[in-house]
C-alpha atoms as a PDB file:
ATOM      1  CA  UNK A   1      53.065 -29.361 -15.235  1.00  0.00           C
ATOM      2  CA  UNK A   2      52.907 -31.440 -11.668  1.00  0.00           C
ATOM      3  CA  UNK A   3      52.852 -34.852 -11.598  1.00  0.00           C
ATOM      4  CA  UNK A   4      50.630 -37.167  -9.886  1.00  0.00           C
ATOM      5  CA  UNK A   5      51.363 -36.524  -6.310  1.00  0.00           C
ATOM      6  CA  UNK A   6      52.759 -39.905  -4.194  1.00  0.00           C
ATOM      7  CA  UNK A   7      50.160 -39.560  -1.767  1.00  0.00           C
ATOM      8  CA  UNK A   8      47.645 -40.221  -4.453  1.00  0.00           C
ATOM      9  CA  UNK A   9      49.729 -43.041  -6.186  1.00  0.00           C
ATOM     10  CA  UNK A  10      50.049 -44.784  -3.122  1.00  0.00           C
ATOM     11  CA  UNK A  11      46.160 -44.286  -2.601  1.00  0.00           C
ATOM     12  CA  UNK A  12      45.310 -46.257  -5.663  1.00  0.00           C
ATOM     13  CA  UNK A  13      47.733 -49.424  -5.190  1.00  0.00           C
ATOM     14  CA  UNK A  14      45.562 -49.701  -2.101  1.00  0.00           C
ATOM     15  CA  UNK A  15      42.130 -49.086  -3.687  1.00  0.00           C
ATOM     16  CA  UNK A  16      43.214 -52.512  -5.525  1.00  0.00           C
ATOM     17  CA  UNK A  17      44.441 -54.320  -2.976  1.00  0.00           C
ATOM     18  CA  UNK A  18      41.287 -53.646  -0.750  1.00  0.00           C
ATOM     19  CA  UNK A  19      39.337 -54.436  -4.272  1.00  0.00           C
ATOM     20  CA  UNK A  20      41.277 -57.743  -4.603  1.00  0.00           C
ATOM     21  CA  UNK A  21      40.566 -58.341  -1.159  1.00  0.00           C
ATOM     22  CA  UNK A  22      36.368 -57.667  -0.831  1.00  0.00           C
ATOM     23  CA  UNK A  23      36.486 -60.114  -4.230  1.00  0.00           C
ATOM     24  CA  UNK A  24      38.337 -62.387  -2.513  1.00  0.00           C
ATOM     25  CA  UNK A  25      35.620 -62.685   0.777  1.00  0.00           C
ATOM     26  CA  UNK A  26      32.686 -62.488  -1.759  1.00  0.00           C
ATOM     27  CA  UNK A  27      34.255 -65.655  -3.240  1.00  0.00           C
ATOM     28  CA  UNK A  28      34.722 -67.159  -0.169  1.00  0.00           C
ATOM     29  CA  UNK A  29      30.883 -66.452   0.743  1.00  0.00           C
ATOM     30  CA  UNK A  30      30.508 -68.059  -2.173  1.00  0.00           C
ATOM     31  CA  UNK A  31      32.668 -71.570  -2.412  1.00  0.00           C
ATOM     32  CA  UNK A  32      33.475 -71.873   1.500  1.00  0.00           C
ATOM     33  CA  UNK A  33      37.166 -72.486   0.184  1.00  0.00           C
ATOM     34  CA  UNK A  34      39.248 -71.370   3.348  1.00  0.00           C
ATOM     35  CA  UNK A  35      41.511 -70.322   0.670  1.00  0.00           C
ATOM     36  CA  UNK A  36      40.021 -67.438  -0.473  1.00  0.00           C
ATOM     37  CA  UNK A  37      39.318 -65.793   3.049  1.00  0.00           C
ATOM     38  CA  UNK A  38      43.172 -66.572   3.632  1.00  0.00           C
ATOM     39  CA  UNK A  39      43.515 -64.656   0.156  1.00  0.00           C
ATOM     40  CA  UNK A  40      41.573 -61.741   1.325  1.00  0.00           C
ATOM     41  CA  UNK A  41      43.318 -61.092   4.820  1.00  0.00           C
ATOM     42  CA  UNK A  42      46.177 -60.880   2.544  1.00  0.00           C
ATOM     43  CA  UNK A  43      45.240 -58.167   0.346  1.00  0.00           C
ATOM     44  CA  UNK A  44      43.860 -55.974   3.340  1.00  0.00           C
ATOM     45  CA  UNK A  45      47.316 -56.455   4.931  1.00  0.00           C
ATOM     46  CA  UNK A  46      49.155 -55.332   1.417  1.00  0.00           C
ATOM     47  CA  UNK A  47      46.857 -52.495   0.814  1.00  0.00           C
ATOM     48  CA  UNK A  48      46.939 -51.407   4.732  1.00  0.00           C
ATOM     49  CA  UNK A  49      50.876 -50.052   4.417  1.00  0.00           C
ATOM     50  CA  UNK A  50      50.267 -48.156   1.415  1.00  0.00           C
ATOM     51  CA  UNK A  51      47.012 -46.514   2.608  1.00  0.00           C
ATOM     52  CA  UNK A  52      48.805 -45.575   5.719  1.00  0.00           C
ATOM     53  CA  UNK A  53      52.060 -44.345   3.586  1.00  0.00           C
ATOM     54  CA  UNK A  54      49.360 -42.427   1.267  1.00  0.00           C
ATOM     55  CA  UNK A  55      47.796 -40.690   4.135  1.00  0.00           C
ATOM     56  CA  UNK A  56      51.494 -39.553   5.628  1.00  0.00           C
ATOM     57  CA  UNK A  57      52.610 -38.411   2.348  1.00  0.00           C
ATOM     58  CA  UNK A  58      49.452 -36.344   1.895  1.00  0.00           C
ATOM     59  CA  UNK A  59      50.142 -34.682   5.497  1.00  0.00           C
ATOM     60  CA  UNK A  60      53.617 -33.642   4.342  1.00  0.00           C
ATOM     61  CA  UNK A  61      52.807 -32.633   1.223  1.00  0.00           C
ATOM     62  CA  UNK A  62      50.059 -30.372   2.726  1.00  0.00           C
ATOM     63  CA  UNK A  63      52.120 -29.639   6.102  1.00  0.00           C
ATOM     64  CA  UNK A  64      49.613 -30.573   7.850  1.00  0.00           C
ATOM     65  CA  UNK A  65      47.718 -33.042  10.028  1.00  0.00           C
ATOM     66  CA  UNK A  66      45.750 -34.633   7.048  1.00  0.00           C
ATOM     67  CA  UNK A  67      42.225 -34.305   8.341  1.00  0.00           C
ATOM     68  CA  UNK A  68      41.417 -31.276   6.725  1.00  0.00           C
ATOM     69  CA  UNK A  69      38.214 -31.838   4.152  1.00  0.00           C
ATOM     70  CA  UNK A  70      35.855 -34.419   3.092  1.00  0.00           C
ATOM     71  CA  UNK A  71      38.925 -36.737   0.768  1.00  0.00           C
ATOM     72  CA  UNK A  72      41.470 -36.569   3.668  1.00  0.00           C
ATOM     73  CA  UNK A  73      38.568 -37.515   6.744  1.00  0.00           C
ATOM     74  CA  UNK A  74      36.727 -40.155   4.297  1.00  0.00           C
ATOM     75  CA  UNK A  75      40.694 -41.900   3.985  1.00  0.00           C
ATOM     76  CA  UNK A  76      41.155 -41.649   7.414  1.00  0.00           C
ATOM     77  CA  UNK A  77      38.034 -43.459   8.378  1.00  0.00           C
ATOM     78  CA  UNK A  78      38.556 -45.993   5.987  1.00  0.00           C
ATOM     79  CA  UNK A  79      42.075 -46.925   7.366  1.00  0.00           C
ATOM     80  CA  UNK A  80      40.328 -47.087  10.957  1.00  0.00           C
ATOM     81  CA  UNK A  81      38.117 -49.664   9.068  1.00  0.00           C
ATOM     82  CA  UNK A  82      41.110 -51.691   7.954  1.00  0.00           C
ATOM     83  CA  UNK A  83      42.795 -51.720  10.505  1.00  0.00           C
ATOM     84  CA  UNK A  84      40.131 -52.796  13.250  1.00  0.00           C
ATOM     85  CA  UNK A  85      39.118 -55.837  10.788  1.00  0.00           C
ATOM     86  CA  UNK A  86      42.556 -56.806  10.455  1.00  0.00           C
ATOM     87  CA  UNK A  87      42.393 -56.770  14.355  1.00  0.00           C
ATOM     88  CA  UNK A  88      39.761 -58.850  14.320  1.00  0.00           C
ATOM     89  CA  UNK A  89      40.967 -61.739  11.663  1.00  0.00           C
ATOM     90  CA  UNK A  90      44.145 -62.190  13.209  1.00  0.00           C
ATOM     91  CA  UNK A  91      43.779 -61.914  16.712  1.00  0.00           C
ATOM     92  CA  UNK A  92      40.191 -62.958  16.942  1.00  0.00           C
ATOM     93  CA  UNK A  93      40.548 -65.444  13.929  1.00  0.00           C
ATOM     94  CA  UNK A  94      36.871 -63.702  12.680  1.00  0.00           C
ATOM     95  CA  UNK A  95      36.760 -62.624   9.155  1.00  0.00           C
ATOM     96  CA  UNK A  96      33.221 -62.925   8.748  1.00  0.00           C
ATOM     97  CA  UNK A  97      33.172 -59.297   8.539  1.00  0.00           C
ATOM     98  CA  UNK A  98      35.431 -59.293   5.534  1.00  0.00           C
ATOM     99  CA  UNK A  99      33.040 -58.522   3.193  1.00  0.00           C
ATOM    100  CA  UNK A 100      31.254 -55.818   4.535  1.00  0.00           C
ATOM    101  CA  UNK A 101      34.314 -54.209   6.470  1.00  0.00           C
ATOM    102  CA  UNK A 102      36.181 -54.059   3.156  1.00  0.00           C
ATOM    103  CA  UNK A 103      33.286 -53.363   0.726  1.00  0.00           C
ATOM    104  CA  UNK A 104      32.678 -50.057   2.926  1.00  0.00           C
ATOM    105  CA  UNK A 105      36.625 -48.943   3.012  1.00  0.00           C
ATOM    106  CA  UNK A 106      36.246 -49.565  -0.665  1.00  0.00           C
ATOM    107  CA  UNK A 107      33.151 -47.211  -1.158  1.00  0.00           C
ATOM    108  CA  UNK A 108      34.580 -44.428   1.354  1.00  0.00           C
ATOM    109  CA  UNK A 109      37.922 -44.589  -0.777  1.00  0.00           C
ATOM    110  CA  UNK A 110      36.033 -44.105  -3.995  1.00  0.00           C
ATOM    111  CA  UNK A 111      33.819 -41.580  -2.231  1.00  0.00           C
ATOM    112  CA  UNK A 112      36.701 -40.202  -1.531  1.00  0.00           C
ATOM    113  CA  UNK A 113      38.361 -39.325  -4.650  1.00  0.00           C
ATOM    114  CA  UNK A 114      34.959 -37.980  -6.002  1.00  0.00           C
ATOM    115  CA  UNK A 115      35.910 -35.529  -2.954  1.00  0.00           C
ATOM    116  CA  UNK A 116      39.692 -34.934  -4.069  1.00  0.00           C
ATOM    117  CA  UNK A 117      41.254 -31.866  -3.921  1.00  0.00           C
ATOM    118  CA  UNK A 118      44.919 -31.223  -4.348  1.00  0.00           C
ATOM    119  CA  UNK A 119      47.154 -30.798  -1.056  1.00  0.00           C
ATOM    120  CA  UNK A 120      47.045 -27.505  -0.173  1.00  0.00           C
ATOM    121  CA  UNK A 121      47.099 -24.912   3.167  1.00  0.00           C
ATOM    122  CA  UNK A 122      44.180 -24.954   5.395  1.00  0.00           C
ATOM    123  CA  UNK A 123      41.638 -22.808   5.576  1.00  0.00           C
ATOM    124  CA  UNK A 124      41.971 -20.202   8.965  1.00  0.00           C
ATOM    125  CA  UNK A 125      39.476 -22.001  11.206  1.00  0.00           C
ATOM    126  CA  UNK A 126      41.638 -25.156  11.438  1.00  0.00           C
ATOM    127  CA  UNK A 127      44.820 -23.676  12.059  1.00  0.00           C
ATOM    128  CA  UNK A 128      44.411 -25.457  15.730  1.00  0.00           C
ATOM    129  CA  UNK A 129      46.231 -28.230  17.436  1.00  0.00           C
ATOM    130  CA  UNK A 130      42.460 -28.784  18.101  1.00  0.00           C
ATOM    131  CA  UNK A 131      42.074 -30.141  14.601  1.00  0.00           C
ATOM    132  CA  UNK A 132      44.237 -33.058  15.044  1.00  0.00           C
ATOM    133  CA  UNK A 133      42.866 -34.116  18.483  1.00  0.00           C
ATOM    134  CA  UNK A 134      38.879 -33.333  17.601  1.00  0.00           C
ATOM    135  CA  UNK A 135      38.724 -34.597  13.824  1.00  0.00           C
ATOM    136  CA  UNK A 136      41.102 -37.767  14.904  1.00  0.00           C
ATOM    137  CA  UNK A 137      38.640 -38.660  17.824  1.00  0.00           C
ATOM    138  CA  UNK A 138      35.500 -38.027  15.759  1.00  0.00           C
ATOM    139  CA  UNK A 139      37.293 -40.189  12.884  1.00  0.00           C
ATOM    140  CA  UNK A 140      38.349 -43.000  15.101  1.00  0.00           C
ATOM    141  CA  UNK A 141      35.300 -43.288  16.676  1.00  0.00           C
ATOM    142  CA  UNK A 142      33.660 -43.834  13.185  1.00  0.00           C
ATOM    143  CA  UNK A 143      35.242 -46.554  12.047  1.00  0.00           C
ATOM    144  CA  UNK A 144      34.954 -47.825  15.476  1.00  0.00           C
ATOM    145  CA  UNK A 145      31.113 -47.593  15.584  1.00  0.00           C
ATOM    146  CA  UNK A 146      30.814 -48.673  12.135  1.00  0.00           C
ATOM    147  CA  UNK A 147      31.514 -52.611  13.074  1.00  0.00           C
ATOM    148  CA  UNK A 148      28.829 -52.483  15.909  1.00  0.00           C
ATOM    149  CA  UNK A 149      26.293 -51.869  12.811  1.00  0.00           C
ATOM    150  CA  UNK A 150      27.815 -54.454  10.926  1.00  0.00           C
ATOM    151  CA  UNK A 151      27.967 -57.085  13.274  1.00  0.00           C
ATOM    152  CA  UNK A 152      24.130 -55.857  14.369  1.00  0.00           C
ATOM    153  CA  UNK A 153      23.235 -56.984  10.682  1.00  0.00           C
ATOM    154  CA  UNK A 154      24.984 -59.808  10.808  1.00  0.00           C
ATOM    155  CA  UNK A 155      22.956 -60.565  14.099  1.00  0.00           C
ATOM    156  CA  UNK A 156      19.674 -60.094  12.391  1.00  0.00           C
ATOM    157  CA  UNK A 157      21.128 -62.496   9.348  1.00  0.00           C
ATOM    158  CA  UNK A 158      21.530 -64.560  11.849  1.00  0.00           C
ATOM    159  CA  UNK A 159      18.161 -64.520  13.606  1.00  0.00           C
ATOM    160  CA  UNK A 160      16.525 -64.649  10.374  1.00  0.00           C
ATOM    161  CA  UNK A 161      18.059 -67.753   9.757  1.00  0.00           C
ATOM    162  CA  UNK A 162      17.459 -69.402  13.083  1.00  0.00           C
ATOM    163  CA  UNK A 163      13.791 -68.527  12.876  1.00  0.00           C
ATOM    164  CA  UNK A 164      13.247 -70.328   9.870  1.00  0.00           C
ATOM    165  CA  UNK A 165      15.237 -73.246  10.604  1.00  0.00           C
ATOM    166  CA  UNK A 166      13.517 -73.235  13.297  1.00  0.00           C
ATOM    167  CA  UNK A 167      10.064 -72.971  12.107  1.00  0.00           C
ATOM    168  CA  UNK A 168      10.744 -75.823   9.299  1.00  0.00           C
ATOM    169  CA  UNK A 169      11.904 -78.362  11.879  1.00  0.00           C
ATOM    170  CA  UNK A 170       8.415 -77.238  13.569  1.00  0.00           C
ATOM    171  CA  UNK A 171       6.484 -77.922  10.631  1.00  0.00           C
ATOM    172  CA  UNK A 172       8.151 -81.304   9.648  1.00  0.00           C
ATOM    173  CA  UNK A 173       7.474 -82.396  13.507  1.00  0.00           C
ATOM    174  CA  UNK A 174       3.305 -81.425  13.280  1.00  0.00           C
ATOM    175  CA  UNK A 175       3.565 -83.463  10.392  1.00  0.00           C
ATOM    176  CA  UNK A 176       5.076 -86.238  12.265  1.00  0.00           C
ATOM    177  CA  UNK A 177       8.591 -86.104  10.382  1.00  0.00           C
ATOM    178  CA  UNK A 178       6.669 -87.565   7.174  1.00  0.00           C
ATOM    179  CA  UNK A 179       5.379 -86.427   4.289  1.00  0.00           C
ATOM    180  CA  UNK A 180       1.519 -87.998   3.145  1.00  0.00           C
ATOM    181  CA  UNK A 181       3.159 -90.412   1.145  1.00  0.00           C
ATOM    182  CA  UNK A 182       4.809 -91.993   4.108  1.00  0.00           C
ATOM    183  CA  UNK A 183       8.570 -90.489   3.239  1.00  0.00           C
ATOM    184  CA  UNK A 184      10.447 -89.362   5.977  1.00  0.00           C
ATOM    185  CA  UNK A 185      11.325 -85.665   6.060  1.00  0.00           C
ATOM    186  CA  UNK A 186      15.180 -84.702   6.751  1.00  0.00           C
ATOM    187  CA  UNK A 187      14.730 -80.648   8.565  1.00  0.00           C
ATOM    188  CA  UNK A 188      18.451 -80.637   7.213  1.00  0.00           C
ATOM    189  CA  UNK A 189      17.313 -81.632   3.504  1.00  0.00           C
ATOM    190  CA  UNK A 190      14.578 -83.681   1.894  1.00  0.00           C
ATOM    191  CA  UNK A 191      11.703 -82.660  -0.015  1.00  0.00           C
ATOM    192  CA  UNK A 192      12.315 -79.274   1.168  1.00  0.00           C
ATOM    193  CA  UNK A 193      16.161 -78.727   0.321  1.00  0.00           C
ATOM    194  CA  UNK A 194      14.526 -76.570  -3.171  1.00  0.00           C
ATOM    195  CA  UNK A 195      13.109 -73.644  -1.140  1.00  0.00           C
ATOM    196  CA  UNK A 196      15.666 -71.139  -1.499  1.00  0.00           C
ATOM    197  CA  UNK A 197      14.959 -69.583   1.461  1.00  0.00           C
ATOM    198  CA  UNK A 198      15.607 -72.947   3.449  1.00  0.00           C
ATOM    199  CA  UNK A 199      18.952 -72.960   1.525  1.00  0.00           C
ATOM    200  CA  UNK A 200      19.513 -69.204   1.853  1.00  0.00           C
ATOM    201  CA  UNK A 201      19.145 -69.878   6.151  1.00  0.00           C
ATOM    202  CA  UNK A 202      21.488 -72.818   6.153  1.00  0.00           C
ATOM    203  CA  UNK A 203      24.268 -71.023   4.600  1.00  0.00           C
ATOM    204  CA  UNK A 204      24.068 -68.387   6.968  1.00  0.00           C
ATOM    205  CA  UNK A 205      23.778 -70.496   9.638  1.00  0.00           C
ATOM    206  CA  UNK A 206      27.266 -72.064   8.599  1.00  0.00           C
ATOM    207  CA  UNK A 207      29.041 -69.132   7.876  1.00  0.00           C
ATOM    208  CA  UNK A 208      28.147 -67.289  11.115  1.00  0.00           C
ATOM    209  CA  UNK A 209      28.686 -67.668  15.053  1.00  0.00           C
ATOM    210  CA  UNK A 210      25.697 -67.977  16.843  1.00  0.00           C
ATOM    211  CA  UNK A 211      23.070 -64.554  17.154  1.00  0.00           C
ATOM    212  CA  UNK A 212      24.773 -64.360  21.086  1.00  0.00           C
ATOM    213  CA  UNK A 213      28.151 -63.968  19.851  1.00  0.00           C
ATOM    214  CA  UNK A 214      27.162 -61.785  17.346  1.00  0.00           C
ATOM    215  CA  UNK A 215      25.176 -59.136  19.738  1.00  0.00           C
ATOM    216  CA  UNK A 216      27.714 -59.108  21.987  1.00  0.00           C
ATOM    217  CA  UNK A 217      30.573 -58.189  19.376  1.00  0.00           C
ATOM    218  CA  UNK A 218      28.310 -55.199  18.383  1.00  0.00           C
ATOM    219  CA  UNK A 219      27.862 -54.369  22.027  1.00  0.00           C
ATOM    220  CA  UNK A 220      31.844 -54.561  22.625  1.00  0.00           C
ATOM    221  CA  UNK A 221      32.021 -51.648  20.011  1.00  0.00           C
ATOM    222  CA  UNK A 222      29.961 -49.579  21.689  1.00  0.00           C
ATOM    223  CA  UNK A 223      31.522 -49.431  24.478  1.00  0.00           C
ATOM    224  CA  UNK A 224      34.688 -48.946  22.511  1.00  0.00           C
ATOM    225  CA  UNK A 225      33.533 -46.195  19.945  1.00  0.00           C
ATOM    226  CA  UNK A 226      30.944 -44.434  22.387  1.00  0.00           C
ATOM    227  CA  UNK A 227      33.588 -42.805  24.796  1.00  0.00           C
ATOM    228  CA  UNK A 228      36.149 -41.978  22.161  1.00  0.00           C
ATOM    229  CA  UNK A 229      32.611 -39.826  20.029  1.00  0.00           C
ATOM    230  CA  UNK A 230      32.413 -38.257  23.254  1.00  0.00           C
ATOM    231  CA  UNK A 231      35.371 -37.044  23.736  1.00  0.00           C
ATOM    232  CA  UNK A 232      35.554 -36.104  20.058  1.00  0.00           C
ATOM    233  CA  UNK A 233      32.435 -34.001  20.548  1.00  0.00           C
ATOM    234  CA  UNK A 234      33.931 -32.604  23.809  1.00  0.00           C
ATOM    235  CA  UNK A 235      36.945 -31.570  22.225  1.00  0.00           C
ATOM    236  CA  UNK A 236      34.780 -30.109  19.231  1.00  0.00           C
ATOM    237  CA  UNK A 237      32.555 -28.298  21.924  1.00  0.00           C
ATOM    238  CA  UNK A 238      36.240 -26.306  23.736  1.00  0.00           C
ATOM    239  CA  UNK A 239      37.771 -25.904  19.858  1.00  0.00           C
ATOM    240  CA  UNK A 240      34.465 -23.960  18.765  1.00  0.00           C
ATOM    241  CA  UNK A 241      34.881 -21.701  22.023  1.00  0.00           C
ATOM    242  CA  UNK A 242      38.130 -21.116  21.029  1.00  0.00           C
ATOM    243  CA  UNK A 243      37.211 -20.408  17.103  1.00  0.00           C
ATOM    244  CA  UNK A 244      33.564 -18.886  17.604  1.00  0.00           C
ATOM    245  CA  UNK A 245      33.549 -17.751  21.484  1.00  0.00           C
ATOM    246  CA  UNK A 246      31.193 -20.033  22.309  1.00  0.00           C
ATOM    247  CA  UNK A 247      31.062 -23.889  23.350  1.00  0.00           C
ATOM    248  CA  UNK A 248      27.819 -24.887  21.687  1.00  0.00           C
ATOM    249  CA  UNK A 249      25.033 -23.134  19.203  1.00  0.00           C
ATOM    250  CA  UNK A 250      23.374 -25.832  17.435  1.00  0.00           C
ATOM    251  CA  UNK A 251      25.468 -25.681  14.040  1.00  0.00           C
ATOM    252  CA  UNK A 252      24.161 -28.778  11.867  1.00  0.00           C
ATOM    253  CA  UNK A 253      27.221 -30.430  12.254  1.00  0.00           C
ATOM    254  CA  UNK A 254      27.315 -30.230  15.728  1.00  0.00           C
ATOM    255  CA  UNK A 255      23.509 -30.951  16.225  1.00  0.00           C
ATOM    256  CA  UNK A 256      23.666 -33.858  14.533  1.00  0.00           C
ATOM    257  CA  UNK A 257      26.959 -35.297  15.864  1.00  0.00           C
ATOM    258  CA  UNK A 258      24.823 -35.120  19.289  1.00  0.00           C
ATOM    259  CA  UNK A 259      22.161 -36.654  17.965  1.00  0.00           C
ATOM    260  CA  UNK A 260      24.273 -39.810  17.252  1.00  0.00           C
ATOM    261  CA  UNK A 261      25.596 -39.377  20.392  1.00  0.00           C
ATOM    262  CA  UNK A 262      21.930 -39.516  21.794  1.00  0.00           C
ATOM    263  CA  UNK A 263      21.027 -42.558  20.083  1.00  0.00           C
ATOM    264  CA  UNK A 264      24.027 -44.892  21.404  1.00  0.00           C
ATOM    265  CA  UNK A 265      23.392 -43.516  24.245  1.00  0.00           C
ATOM    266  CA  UNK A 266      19.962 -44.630  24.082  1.00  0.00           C
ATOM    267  CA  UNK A 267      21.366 -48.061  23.085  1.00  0.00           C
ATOM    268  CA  UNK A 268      23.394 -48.333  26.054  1.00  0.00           C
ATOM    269  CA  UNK A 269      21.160 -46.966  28.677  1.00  0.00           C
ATOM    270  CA  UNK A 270      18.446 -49.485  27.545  1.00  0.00           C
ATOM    271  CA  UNK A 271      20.563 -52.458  27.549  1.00  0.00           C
ATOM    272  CA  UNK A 272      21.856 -51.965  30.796  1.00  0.00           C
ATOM    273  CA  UNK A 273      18.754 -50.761  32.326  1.00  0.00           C
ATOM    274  CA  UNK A 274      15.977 -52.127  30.245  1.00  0.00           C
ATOM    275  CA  UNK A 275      17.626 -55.463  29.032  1.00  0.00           C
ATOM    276  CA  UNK A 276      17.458 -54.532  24.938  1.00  0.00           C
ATOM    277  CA  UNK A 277      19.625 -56.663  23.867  1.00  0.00           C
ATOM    278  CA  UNK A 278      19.713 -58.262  20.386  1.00  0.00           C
ATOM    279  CA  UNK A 279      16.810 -57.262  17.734  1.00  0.00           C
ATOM    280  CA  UNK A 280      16.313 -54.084  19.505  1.00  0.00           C
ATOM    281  CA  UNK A 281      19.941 -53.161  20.235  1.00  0.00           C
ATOM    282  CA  UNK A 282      20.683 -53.894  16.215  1.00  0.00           C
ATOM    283  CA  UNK A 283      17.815 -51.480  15.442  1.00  0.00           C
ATOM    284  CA  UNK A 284      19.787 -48.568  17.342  1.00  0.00           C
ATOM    285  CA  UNK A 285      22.872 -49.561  15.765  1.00  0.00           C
ATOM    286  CA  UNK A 286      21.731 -49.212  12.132  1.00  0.00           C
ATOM    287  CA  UNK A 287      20.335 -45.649  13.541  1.00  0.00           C
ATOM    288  CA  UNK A 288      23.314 -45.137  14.932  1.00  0.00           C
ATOM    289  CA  UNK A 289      25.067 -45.700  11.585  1.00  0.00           C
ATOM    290  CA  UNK A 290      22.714 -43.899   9.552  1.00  0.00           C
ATOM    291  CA  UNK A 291      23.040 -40.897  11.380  1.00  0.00           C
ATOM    292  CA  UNK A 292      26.962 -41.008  11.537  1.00  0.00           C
ATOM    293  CA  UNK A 293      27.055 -41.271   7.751  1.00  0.00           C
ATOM    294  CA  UNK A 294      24.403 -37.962   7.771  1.00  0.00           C
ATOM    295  CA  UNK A 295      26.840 -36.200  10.807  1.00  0.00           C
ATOM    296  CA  UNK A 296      29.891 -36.429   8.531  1.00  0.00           C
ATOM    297  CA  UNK A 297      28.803 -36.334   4.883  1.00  0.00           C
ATOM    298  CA  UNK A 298      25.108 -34.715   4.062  1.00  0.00           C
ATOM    299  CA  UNK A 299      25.747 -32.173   6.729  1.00  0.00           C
ATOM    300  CA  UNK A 300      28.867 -31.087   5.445  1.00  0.00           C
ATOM    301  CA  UNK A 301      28.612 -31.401   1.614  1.00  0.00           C
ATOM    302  CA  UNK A 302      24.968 -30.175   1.672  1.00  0.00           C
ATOM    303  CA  UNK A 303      23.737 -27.608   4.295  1.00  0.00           C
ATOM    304  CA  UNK A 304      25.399 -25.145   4.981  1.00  0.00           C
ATOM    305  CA  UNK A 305      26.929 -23.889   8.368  1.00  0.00           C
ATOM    306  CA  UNK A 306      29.964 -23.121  10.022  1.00  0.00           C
ATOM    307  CA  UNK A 307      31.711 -26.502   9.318  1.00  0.00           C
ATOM    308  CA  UNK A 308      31.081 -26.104   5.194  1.00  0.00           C
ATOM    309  CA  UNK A 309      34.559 -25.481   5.250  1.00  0.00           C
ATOM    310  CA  UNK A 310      35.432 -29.156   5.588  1.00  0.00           C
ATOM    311  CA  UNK A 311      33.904 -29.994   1.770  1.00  0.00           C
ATOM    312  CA  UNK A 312      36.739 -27.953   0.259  1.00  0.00           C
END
């Protein structure tokens, strides 16, 4: 009887670490204590080395490139995930994405394992060197994309809370900064420091940079993740000449991966041309997301075409 194979072990001591980790950032959301997003940087960084040791074992247990089906692409993306937060809390020194970046490597990891299937050989369409340039590209370019929806949400968290800070100091200056009983009213506090909604608005406005910052974050990874999906669905395009003898017949999978490609494209074209910037460009990117997560998982593990394959 065959043990538990070291590419899964090492898979599970970093399903805790990244655990430890998004508990760590929720905490910090929480208290504020600078402690705790120190904590959670920590645990991404302990988990990283034995997700990426997990996802070489699996490729040399299988003998080969380990982007084969639906558990070895959902790890993959995760580590790109991981990897471009890390990036981002210790060169940028921003780990407001902490929560969200390692809540969703979390969920694709479990997601994931509901996917398992032991290593094994690959099925005859992807014996191709095209496999490990195509699937990495589409992969990277995933993860990539993924933090231009987050940090579009955290935009609109943003605006939200603007807007009704906003709107409250408004409201306290119509009234003259007084209340009827001749009490002054503090915009940061006072009579209306109950609403939770007032509360809910400073908290954000603390924990986050300003909505500029924000939209242009989400705009930088667009222009990082955009190119790399393109050459990904380039590379797919050659690859299913090569496999099918022709470059493009409107598979699901591949219809869908261009209609993500059409809607960043959409974003870009109509912030450079049209000015969308900020609400509007955060729209596309949660789009943009949505259809990304339909590209890789409901097309493959539900309708069936020539890229089925990939759920086994």
């Amino acid at each position: 009887m065959h043990g538990t194979p070291l590419s899964l072990s090492l898979f599970w001591v970093a399903v805790v670490a990244y655990l430890a980790g998004f508990l760590a950032f929720i905490l910090h959301m929480a208290f504020r204590r600078r402690g705790l997003s120190d904590a959670g940087v920590v645990a991404a960084m302990t988990g990283w080395p034995f997700h990426l040791g997990s996802i070489v074992a699996r490729a040399l247990e299988a003998g080969h490139w380990p982007l084969g089906n639906m558990y070895e692409y959902s790890t993959g993306i995760s580590l790109i995930l991981v990897t471009a937060f890390l990036v981002l809390a210790l060169r940028h020194r921003m780990r407001l994405v902490g929560a969200p970046a390692m809540g969703l490597a979390v969920a694709l990891l479990g997601l994931a394992y509901m996917l398992y299937v032991p290593p094994g050989s690959l099925v005859p369409a992807l014996h191709s060197y095209w496999l490990t340039i195509h699937v990495t590209a589409m992969a990277t370019s995933s993860g990539i994309l993924t933090f231009s929806f987050l940090f579009g949400m955290l935009y609109l968290a943003r605006r939200w809370a603007d807007l009704r800070l906003q709107a409250h100091a408004q409201a306290a200056g119509s009234r003259g900064a007084v209340t009827p009983g001749g009490t002054p009213v503090s915009v940061g506090g006072g009579r209306s420091g109950g609403d939770p909604r007032l509360a809910a608005a400073r908290t954000v406005v603390r924990a986050l940079p300003n909505a500029g910052t924000l939209d242009l974050w989400s705009y930088r990874f667009v222009m990082l993740g955009f190119p790399i999906w393109s050459f990904g669905v380039i590379c797919g395009a050659i690859w299913g000449e090569h496999a099918w003898g022709r470059y493009w017949g409107w598979d699901p999978k591949e219809t869908f991966a261009f209609i993500t490609w059409v809607t960043f494209a959409i974003y870009l074209h109509a912030r450079v041309t049209y000015g969308w910037r900020e609400a509007r460009a955060a729209a596309i990117t949660a789009v943009g997301f949505v259809s990304i997560l339909f590209t890789l998982y409901a097309v493959n593990l539900w309708i069936v075409g020539l890229h089925s394959y990939a759920k086994a």
